[in-house]
Protein backbone atom coordinates (compact mmCIF):
# COMPACT_ATOMS: atom_id res chain seq x y z
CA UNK A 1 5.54 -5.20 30.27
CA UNK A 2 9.21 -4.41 28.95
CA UNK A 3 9.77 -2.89 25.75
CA UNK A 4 11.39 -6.12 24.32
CA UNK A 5 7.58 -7.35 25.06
CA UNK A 6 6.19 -4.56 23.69
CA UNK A 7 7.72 -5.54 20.56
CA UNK A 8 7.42 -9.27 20.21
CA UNK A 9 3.48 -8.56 20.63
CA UNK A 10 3.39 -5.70 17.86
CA UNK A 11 5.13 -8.60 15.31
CA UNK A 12 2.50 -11.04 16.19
CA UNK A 13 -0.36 -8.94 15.82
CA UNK A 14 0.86 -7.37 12.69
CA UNK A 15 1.25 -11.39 11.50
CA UNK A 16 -1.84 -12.20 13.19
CA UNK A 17 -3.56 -9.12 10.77
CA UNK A 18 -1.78 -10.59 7.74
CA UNK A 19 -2.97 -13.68 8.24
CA UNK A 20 -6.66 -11.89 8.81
CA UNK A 21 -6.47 -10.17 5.68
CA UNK A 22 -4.72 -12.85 3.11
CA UNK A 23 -6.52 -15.76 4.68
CA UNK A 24 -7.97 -17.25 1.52
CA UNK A 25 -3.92 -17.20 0.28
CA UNK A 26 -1.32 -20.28 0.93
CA UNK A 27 -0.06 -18.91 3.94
CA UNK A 28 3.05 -21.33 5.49
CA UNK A 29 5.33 -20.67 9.22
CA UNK A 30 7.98 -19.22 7.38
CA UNK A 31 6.24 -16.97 5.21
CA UNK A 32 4.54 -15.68 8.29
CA UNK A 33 7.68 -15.56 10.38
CA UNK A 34 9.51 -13.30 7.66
CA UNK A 35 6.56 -10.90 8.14
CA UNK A 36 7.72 -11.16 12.23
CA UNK A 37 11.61 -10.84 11.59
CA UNK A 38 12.06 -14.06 13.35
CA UNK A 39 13.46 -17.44 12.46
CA UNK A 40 9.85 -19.97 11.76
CA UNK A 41 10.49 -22.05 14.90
CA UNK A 42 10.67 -18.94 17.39
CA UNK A 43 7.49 -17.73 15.53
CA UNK A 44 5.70 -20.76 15.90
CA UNK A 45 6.73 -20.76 19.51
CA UNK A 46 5.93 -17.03 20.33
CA UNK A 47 2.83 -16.85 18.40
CA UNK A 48 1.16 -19.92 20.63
CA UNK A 49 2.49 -18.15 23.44
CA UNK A 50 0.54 -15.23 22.64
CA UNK A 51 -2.47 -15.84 20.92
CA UNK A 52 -3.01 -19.39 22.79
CA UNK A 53 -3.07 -21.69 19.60
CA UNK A 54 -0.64 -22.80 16.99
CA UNK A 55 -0.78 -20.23 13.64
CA UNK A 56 -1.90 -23.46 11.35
CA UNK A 57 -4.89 -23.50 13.29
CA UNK A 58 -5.89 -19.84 13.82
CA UNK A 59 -5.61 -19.94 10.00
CA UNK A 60 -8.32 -22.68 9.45
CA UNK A 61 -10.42 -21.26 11.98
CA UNK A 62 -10.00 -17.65 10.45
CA UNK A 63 -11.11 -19.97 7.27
CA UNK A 64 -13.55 -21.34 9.02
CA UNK A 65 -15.02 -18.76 10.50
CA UNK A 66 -15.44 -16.86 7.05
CA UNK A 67 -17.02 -20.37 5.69
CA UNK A 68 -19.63 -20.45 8.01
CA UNK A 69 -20.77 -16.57 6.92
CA UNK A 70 -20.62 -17.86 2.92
CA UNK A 71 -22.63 -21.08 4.38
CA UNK A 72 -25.36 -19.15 6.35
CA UNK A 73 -25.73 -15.84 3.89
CA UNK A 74 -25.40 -17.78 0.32
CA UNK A 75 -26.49 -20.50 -1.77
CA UNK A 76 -22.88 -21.11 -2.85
CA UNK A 77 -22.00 -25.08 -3.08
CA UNK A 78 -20.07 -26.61 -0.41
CA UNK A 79 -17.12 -26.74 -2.83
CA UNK A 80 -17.24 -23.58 -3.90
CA UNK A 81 -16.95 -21.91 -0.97
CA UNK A 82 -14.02 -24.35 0.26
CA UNK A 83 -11.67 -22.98 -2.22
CA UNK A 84 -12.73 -19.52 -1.64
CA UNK A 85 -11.48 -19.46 1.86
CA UNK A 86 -8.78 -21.13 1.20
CA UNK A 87 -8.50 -25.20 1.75
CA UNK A 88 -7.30 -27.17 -1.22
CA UNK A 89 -9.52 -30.12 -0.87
CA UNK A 90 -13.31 -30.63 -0.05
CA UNK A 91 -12.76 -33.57 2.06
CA UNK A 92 -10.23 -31.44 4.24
CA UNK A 93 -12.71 -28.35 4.18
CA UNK A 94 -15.24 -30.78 5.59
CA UNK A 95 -13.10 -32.22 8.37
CA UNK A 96 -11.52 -29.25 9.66
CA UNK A 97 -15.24 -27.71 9.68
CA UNK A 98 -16.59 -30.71 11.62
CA UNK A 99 -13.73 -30.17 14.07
CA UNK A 100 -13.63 -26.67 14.90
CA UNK A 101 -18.00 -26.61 14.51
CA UNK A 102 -18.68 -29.69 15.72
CA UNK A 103 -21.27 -30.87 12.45
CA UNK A 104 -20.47 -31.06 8.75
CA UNK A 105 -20.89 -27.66 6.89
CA UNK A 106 -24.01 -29.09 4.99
CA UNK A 107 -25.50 -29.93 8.48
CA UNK A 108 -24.40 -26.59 9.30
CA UNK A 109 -26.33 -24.61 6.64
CA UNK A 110 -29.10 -26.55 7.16
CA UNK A 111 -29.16 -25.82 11.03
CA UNK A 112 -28.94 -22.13 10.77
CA UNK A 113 -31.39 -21.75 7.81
CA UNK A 114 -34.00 -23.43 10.13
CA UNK A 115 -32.70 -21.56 12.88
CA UNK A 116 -32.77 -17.89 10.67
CA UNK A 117 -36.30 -18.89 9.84
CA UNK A 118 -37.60 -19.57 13.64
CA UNK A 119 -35.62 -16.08 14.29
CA UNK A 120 -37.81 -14.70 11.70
CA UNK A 121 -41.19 -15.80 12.66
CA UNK A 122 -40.39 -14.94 16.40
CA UNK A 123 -38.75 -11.99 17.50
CA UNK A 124 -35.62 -10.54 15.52
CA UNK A 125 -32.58 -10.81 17.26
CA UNK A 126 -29.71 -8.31 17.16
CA UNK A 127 -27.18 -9.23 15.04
CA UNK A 128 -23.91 -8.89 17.49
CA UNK A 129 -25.85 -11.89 19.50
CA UNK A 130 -26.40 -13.46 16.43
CA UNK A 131 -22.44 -13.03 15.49
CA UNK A 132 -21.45 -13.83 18.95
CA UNK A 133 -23.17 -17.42 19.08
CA UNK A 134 -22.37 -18.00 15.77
CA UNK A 135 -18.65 -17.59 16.00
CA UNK A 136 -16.22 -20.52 17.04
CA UNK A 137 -14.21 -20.50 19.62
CA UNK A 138 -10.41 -21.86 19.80
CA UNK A 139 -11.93 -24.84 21.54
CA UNK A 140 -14.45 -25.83 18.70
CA UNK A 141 -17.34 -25.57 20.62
CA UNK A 142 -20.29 -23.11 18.80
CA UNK A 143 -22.97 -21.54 21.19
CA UNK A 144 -26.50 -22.67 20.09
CA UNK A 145 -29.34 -20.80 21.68
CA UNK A 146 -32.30 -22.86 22.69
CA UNK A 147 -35.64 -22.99 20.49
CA UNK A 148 -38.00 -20.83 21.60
């Protein structure tokens, strides 16, 4: 790996934190690109390159990801917790859930309440399993144990 490598890679991951940290903020290709030092298009570009998606969709499933934590450890409404991490309409927070989780986040909370409480009357599973199923993949697919 050259040093010009080297470098493209530190920009993206220094965007990629950014994005990470100031998720729940209107984040748009340019802003993000400033924070690289490179025009939007060549950041748009490089950072599928790297990361393997586009940064419009890391960001909703960053958001994503954080919504299905609020979903599965609070009693929050739906809405709320859309505008916490970030999306600027309901019926958008739905959809983009549905397509990255593969079920609406109502079905969702359901799902894993049942599921917590199954966990809890059978054995206890550790919770990096627990995180590791749980968290979507750049595909949309979610792993989903079988019931015991």
């Amino acid at each position: 790996m050259g040093r010009a490598e080297e470098e493209t890679n530190r920009r993206m991951l220094r965007v990629r934190d950014a994005m990470d940290r100031d998720y729940a903020q209107p984040l748009d290709v340019p802003a993000l690109a400033r924070i690289a030092h490179v025009s939007p298009a060549h950041f748009a570009r490089t950072f599928r390159t790297t990361f393997g998606e586009t940064p419009h969709r890391y960001l909703q499933r960053r958001r994503v990801e954080r919504a299905m934590f609020l979903l599965r450890e609070t009693d929050r409404s739906v809405t709320d917790i859309c505008y916490e991490v970030g999306f600027g309409s309901p019926a958008t927070f739905s959809r983009t859930f549905h397509d990255i989780v593969g079920r609406p986040p109502r079905a969702y909370r359901k799902e894993r309440r049942e599921h917590r409480e199954a966990a809890l009357a059978a054995m206890s599973v550790p919770t990096c399993f627990t995180k590791a199923w749980t968290r979507p993949s750049s595909s949309g697919q979610v792993f989903t144990p079988a019931a015991p």
